[in-house]
Every structure is written in structure tokens, then in C-alpha cells.
Protein backbone atom coordinates (compact mmCIF):
# COMPACT_ATOMS: atom_id res chain seq x y z
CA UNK A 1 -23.81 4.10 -66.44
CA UNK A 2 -24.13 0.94 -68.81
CA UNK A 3 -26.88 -1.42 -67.73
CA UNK A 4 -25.81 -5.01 -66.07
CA UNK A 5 -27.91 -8.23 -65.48
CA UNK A 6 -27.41 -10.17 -62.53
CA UNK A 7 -28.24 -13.24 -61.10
CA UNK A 8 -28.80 -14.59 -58.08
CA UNK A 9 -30.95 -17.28 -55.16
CA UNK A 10 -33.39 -14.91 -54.96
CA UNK A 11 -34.21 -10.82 -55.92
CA UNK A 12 -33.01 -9.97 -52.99
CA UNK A 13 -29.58 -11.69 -53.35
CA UNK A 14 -29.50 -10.13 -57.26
CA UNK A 15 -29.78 -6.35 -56.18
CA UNK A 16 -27.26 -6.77 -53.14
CA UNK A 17 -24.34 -8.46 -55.82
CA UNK A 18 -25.63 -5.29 -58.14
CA UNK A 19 -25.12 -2.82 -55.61
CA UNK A 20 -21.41 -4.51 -55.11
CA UNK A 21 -20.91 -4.34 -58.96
CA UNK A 22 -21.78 -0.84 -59.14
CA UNK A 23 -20.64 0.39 -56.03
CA UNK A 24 -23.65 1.88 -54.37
CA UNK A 25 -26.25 1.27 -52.13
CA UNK A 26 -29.75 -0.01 -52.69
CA UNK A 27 -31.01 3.66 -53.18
CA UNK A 28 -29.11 4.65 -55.98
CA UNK A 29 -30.10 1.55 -57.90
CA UNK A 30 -32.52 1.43 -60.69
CA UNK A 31 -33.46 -2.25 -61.21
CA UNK A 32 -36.01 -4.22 -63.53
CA UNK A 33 -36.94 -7.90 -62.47
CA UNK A 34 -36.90 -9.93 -65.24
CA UNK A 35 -37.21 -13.52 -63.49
CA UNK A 36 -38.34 -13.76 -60.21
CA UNK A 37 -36.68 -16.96 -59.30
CA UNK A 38 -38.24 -20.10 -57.71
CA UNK A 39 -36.82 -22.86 -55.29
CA UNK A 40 -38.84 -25.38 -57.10
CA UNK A 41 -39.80 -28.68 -55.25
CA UNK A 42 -37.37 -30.12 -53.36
CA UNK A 43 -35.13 -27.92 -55.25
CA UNK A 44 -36.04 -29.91 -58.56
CA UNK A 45 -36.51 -27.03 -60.99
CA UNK A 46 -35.23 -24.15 -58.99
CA UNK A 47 -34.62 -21.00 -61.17
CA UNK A 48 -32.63 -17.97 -60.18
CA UNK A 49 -33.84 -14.56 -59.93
CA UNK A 50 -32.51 -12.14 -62.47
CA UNK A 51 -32.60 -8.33 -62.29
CA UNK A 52 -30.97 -5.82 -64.96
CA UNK A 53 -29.43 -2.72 -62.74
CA UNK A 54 -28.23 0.39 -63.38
CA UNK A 55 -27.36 3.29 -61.49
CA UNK A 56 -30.15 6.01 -60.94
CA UNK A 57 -29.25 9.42 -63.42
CA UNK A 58 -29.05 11.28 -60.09
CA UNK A 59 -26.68 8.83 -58.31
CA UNK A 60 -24.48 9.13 -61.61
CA UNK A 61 -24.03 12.90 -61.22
CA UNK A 62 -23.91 12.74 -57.42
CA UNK A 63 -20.70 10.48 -57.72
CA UNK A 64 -18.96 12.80 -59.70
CA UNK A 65 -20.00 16.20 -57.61
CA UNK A 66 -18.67 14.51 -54.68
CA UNK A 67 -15.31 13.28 -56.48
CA UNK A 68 -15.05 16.44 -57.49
CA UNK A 69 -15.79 18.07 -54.30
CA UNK A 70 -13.31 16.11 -52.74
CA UNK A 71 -10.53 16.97 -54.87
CA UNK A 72 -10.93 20.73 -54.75
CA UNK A 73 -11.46 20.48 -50.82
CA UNK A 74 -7.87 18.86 -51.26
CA UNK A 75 -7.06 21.99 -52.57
CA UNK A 76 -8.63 23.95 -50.00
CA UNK A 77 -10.19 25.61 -53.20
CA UNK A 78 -14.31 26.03 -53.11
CA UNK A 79 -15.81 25.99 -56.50
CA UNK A 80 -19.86 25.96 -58.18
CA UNK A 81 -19.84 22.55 -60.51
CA UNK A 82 -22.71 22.55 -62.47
CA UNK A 83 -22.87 18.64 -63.66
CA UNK A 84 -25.57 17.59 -66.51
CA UNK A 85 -26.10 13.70 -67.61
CA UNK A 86 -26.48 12.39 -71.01
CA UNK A 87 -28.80 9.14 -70.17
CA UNK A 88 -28.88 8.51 -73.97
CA UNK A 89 -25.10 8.70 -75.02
CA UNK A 90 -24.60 7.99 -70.93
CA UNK A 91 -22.20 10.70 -70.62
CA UNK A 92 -21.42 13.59 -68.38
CA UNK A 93 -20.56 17.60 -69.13
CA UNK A 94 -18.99 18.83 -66.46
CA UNK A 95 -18.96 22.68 -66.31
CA UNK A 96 -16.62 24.86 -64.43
CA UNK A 97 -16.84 28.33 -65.65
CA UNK A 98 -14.11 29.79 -67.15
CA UNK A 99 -14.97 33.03 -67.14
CA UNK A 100 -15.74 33.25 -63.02
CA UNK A 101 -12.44 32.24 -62.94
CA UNK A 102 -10.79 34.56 -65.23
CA UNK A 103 -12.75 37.45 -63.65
CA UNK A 104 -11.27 35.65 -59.95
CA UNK A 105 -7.65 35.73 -61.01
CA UNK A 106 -7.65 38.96 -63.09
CA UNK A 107 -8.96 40.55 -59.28
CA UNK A 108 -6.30 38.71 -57.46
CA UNK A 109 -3.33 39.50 -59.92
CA UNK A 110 -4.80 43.44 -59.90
CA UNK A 111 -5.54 43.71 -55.98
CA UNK A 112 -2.03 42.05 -55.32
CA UNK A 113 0.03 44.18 -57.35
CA UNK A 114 -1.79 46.87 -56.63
CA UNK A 115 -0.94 46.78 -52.10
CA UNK A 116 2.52 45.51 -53.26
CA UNK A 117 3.03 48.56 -55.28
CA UNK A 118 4.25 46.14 -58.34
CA UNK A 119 1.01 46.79 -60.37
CA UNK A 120 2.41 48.60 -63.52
CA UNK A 121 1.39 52.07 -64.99
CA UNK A 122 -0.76 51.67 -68.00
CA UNK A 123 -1.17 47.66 -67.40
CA UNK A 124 -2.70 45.85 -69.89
CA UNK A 125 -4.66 42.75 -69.60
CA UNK A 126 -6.34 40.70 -72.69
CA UNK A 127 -9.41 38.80 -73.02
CA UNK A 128 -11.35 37.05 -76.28
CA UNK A 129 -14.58 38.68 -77.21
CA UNK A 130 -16.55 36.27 -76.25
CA UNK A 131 -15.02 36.53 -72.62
CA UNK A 132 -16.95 37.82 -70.19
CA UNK A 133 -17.51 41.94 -69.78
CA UNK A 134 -17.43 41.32 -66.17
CA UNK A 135 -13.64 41.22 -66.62
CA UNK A 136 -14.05 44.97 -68.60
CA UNK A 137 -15.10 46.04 -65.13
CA UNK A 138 -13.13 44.77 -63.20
CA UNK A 139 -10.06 46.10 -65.06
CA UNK A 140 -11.41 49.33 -65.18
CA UNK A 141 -11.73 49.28 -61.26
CA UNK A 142 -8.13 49.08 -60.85
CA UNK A 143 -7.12 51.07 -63.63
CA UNK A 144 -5.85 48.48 -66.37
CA UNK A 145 -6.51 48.77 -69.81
CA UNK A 146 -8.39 45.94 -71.41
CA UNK A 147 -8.07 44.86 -74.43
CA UNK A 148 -10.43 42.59 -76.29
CA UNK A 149 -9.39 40.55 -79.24
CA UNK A 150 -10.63 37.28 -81.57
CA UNK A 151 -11.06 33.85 -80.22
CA UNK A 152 -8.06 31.80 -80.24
CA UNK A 153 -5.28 32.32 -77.77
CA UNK A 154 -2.36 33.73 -80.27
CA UNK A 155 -4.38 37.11 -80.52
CA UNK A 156 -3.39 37.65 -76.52
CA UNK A 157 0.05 36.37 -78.24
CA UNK A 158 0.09 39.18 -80.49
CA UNK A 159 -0.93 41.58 -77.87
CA UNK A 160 2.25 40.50 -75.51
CA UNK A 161 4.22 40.20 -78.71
CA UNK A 162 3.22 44.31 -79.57
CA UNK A 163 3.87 45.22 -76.43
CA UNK A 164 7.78 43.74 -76.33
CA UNK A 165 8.07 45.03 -79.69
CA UNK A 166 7.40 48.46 -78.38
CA UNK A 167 9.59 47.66 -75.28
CA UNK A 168 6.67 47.45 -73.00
CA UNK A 169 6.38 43.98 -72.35
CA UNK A 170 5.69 44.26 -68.86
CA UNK A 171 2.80 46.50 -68.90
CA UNK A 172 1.25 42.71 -69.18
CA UNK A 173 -0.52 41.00 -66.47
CA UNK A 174 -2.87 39.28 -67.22
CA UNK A 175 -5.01 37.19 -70.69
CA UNK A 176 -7.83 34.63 -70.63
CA UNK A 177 -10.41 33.24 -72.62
CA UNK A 178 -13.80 32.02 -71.37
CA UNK A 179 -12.57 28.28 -72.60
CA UNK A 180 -10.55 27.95 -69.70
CA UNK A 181 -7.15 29.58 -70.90
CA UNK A 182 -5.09 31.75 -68.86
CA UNK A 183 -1.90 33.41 -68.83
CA UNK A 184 -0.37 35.54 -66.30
CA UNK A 185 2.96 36.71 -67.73
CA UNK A 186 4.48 37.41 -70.74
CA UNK A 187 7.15 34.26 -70.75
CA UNK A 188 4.83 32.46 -73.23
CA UNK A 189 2.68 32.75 -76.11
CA UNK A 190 -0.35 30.52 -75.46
CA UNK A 191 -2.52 29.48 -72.60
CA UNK A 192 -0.27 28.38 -70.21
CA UNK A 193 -2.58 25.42 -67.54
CA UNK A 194 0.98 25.17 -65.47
CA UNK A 195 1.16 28.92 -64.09
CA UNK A 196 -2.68 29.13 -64.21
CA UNK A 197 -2.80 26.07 -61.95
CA UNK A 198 -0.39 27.75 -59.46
CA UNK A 199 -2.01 30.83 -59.66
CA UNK A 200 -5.60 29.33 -58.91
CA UNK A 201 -4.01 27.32 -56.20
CA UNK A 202 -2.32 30.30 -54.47
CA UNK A 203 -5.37 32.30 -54.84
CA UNK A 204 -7.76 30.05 -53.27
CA UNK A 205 -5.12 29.59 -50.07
CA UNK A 206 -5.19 33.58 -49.94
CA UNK A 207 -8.49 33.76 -49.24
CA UNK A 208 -8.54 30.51 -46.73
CA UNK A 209 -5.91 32.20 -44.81
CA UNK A 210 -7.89 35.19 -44.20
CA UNK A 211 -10.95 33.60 -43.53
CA UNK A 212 -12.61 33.98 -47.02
CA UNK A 213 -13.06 31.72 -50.28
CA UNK A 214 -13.25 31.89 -54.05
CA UNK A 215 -16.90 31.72 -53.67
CA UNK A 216 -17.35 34.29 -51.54
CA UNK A 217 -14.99 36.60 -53.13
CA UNK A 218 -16.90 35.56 -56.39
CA UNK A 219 -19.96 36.96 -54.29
CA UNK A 220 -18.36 40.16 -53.65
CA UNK A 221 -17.32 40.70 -57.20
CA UNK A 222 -20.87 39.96 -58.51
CA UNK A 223 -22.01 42.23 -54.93
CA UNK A 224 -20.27 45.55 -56.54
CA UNK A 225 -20.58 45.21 -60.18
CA UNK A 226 -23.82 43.26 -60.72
CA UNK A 227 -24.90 39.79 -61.14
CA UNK A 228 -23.25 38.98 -64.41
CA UNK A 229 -24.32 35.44 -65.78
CA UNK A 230 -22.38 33.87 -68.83
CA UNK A 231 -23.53 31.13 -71.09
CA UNK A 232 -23.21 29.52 -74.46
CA UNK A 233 -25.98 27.84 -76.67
CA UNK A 234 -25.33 25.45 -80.20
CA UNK A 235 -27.17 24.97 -82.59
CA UNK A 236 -25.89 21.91 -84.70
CA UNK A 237 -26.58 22.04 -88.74
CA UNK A 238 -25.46 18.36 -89.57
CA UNK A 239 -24.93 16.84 -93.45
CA UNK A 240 -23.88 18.33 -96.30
CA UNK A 241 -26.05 21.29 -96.13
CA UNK A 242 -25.43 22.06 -93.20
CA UNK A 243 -22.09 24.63 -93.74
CA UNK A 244 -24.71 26.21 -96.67
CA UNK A 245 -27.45 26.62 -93.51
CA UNK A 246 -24.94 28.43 -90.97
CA UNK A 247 -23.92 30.58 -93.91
CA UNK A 248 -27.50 31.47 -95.12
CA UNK A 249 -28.01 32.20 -91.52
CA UNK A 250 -25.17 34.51 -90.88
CA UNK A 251 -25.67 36.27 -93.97
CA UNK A 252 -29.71 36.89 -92.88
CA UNK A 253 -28.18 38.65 -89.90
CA UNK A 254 -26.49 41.28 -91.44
CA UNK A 255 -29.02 41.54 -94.42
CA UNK A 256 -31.68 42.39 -92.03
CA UNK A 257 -29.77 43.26 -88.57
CA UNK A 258 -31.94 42.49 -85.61
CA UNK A 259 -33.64 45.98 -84.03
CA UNK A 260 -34.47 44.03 -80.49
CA UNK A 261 -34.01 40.66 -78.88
CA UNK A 262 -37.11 39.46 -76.03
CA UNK A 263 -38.28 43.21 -75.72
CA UNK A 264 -34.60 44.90 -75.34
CA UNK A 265 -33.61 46.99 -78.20
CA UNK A 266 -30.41 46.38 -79.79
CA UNK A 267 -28.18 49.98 -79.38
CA UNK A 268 -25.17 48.62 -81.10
CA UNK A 269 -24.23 46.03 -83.49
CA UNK A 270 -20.77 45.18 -84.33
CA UNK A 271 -19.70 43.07 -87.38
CA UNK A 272 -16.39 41.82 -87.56
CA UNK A 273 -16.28 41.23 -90.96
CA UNK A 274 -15.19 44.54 -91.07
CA UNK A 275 -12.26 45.82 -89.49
CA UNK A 276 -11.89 48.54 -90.86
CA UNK A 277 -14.53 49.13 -87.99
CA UNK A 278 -13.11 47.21 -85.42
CA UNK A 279 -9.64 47.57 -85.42
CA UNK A 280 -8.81 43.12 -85.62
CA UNK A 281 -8.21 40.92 -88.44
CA UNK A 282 -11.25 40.30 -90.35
CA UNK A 283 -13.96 37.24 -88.68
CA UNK A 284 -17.43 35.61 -88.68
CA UNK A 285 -19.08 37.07 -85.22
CA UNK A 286 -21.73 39.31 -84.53
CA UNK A 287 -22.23 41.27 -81.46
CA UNK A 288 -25.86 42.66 -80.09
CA UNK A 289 -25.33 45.38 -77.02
CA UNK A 290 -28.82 45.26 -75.92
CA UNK A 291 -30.24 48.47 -74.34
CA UNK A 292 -30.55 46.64 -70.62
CA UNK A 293 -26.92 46.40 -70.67
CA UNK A 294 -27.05 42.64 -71.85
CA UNK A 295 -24.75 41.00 -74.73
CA UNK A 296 -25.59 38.49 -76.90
CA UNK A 297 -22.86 37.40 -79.44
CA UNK A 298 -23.27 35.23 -82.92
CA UNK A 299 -20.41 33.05 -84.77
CA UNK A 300 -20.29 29.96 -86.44
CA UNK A 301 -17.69 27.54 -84.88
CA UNK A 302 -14.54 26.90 -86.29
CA UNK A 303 -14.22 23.39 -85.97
CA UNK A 304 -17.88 21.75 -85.60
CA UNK A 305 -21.06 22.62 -87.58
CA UNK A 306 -22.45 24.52 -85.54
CA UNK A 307 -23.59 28.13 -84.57
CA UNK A 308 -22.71 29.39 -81.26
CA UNK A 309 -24.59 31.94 -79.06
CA UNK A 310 -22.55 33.81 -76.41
CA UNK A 311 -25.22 35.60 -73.60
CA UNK A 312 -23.94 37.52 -71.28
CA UNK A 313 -27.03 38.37 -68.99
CA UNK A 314 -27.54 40.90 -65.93
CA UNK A 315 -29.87 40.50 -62.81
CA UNK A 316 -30.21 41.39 -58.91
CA UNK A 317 -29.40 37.79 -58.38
CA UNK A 318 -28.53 34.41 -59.98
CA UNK A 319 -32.18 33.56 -60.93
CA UNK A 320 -33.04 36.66 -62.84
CA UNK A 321 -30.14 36.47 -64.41
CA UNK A 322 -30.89 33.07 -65.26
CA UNK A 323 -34.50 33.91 -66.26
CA UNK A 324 -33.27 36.72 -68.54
CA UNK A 325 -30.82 34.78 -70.49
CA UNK A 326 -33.67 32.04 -71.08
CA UNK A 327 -35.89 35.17 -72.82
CA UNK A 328 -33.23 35.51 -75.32
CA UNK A 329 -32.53 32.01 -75.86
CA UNK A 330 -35.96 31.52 -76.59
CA UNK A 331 -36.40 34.59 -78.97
CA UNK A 332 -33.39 33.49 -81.33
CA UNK A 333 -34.27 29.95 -80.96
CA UNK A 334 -36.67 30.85 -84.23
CA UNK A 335 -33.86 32.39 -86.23
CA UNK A 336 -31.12 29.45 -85.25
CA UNK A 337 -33.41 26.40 -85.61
């Protein structure tokens, strides 16, 4: 939130016209006096206070929980925000997980069809690589196949697009990617935020109506196949040298492949710059299976310079899986920086 200056009679009158400006209340103001003010003599030589306001970094991300709160009780939807402030570049990421979500609907599509009998043999569902294995899981649970494929939606395109080829189109139910695409159906070719709206919508009034929510199915999910945790790291490699960087780095990988990561040993690496190995079109990302059943996944992005880290973390509850994703960050952070 941008900083204002205000005057007024006194201090007192300059943070209650700030508060007004900003729309808070005295507590969630940060203020700095610059002039205290003075009636003078006889009023000859009265000055007025001044103050320069802002509102507190907490206050700022407080706002926008409860907006946000609001609209998804609208909704009758209950969702984990996780909200982080920029106080330098005074701006706000906003994080609603993708994958949760993905892992949420790819459930309620599988459990629906499944009591209305509608669930097809030998379904298919599609995720990106980098999507959660949660979702692997899950699918296997109900007895769909899932397939994983490169980042970018049109590879679930060209899985639906296989499928009708082979007249099998509707063996598809479900595709996501951990950016927040999804696509139940195969009456398009791309992430589709209309039916993926409708679907979250319906889904989180299925569970009110039986006395449950998304969070507590979420719960349940994490309850019989483990406390999966899901999060990206980026390392930035600005200026002219920084493409050369990212490329010296990628190339160190496979020159000398990485053996362990924070103590786990690394059982399986797979390189898809070969595919004659993996089976998809040729690409820049590296994936550690780590002997604790953890994932940690390497690519350069395709639009920024940067290199992105994919972890995909396991733990009795939220904070060890939180704690063991921070042991890996902090044993690449060496190789990245």
C-alpha cells in the first residue's frame, strides 16, 4: 500500500483523516510524524500537524484474506489461501493450489461416476509432470489409468485427440496441470476455466449438502494416502548471461547426476531429453525419485530466465512435510545459486 501524507489541526486529527483515506482503523495504521503541529499564540503562527501513513504489511494481507474469504463463503466453497506481501514492489502473490484442487476434482469426477455406474472401463485421466503424484494415487484407487505428459496443456490435447482417433474418446475424464488448468471432458482441447468453474462449484455444494467441505475432504484424501505437500522454487539468472548460466547448470546435472539430495538417495533419475526413454517428445526437465518416496523435479522455464524446482514432499502432517521440503531446498540452493 503506497505511502500518503496528511495534514491536519493536530496528530490526532491527521491519523483519523488517514484512517478514512485508507479505510482502516487506527490499528492497522503505520504512521511517522513529521510535524507535530502548534496553535501558535493567539493562533498567530499556528502550524498543522503532518503524518505520512500507510497501512501495516499485516493489515494489507488481512484485507485481501478476508475479501477472499468472503467471496468463496459466497460460494459456499472453503478453501486454504496462503497470501505473501511484497513491501518493496508493494505487491501481493496470492496462492491457491492448483494441484489440491486437481487432486479434489479428479476424486469427485472418479467417486461420482463410479456410484452412478457412468465411470468408464479403462478411464483415462491426464496430468503434466510436474503435477502432483498425489493425483497418481488417487487414480489408481479407483482404477483409472494416468497418464503423465509435458507441461503445456495441448499434450492432455493430444492425449484426448489419440484417444478419438482410436475411437475411444470417452475413456476421458479427467486432465489438469498444477498451474491451475483443468478439463473435464473431451469437447475441447485446452484448459477449459468455464466447466472447471462449474465443476468446482458443484463439488464444493456436494459436500455442504452432506455436511462436509473441500477442506475436509482434502483432509481425508491426505488421511489415506499421506500428507503430500507441493511446491515450486525460482531461481532467476538475469542479463545476458544469464540463458548461458541455466544452460551450464542443466548440463552439470546430467554430467555429474546427483546420487542424494539432504540425506535421501536418489533411486531414479529421468531425463527427458531422451525419449527414446520416456516415451514424450523430447524436453529440458529432470526428475529425482528420492528413496523416501519424495520428488524433486528440474527445468528451466520457458518464458522467464529462470530455473524452476518442482518438490513434491511427504510427512505425517503439514509441518513435516513442510520441514522436509525446506531440507531440499536448502541442499540445491548451492547448485542453483
Amino acid at each position: 500500500m503506497d505511502m500518503i501524507e496528511v495534514s491536519a489541526k493536530t496528530v490526532s486529527d491527521a491519523i483519523t483523516e488517514a484512517c478514512q483515506k485508507l479505510g482502516v482503523t487506527s490499528d492497522k495504521l503505520d504512521y511517522e510524524v513529521v510535524e507535530e503541529g502548534s496553535s501558535g499564540f493567539l493562533g498567530i503562527g499556528a502550524k498543522s500537524a503532518v503524518i505520512k501513513a500507510s497501512v501495516k504489511k499485516s493489515s494489507v494481507e488481512e484485507v485481501a484474506r478476508v475479501f477472499l474469504n468472503d467471496v468463496f463463503q459466497a460460494m459456499n466453497m472453503e478453501v486454504v489461501i496462503a497470501i505473501k506481501y511484497n513491501e518493496e514492489e508493494k505487491n501481493m502473490d496470492i496462492e491457491l493450489s492448483g494441484n489440491e484442487m486437481g487432486v479434489l476434482l479428479l476424486d469427485y469426477i472418479c467417486a461420482g461416476r463410479k456410484e452412478l455406474g457412468t465411470l468408464p472401463e479403462k478411464a483415462v485421466a491426464v496430468k503434466s509432470i510436474v503435477s502432483t503424484p498425489l493425483a497418481d494415487a488417487v487414480a489408481a484407487h479407483y482404477g483409472v489409468e494416468m497418464r503423465s505428459v509435458l507441461t503445456g496443456f495441448k499434450w492432455i490435447g493430444d492425449q484426448i485427440a489419440s484417444l478419438e482417433a482410436a475411437g475411444e474418446v470417452d475413456r476421458f475424464i479427467f486432465g489438469f496441470e498444477e498451474s491451475y488448468g483443468y478439463l473435464a471432458g473431451p469437447y475441447v482441447r485446452d484448459k477449459d476455466a468455464v466447466i472447471g468453474s462449474m465443476l468446482i462449484c458443484e463439488m464444493a455444494a456436494y459436500y455442504r449438502s452432506i455436511g462436509s467441505s473441500l477442506k475436509q475432504r482434502l483432509e481425508e484424501i491426505y488421511a489415506e494416502y499421506g500428507r503430500y505437500l507441493n511446491k515450486v522454487d525460482s531461481f532467476e539468472f538475469p542479463g545476458l548471461s544469464g540463458m548461458d548460466k541455466m544452460a551450464g547448470i542443466m548440463d552439470g546435472l546430467r554430467k555429474e547426476p546427483l546420487t542424494e539430495i539432504a540425506g535421501s538417495a536418489v533411486v531414479k533419475v529421468t531425463d527427458y531429453e531422451k525419449p527414446e526413454e520416456t516415451g514424450l517428445p523430447s524436453a529440458n526437465v529432470l526428475i529425482y525419485k528420492l528413496a523416501n518416496g519424495e520428488t524433486v523435479i528440474v527445468r528451466p522455464s520457458g518464458t522467464e530466465p529462470k530455473i524452476k524446482v518442482y518438490y513434491t514432499t511427504l510427512g505425517k502432517d503439514l509441518a513435516e512435510a513442510e520441514a522436509e521440503k525446506e531440507k531440499l531446498a536448502e541442499a540445491l540452493k548451492p547448485i542453483l545459486a
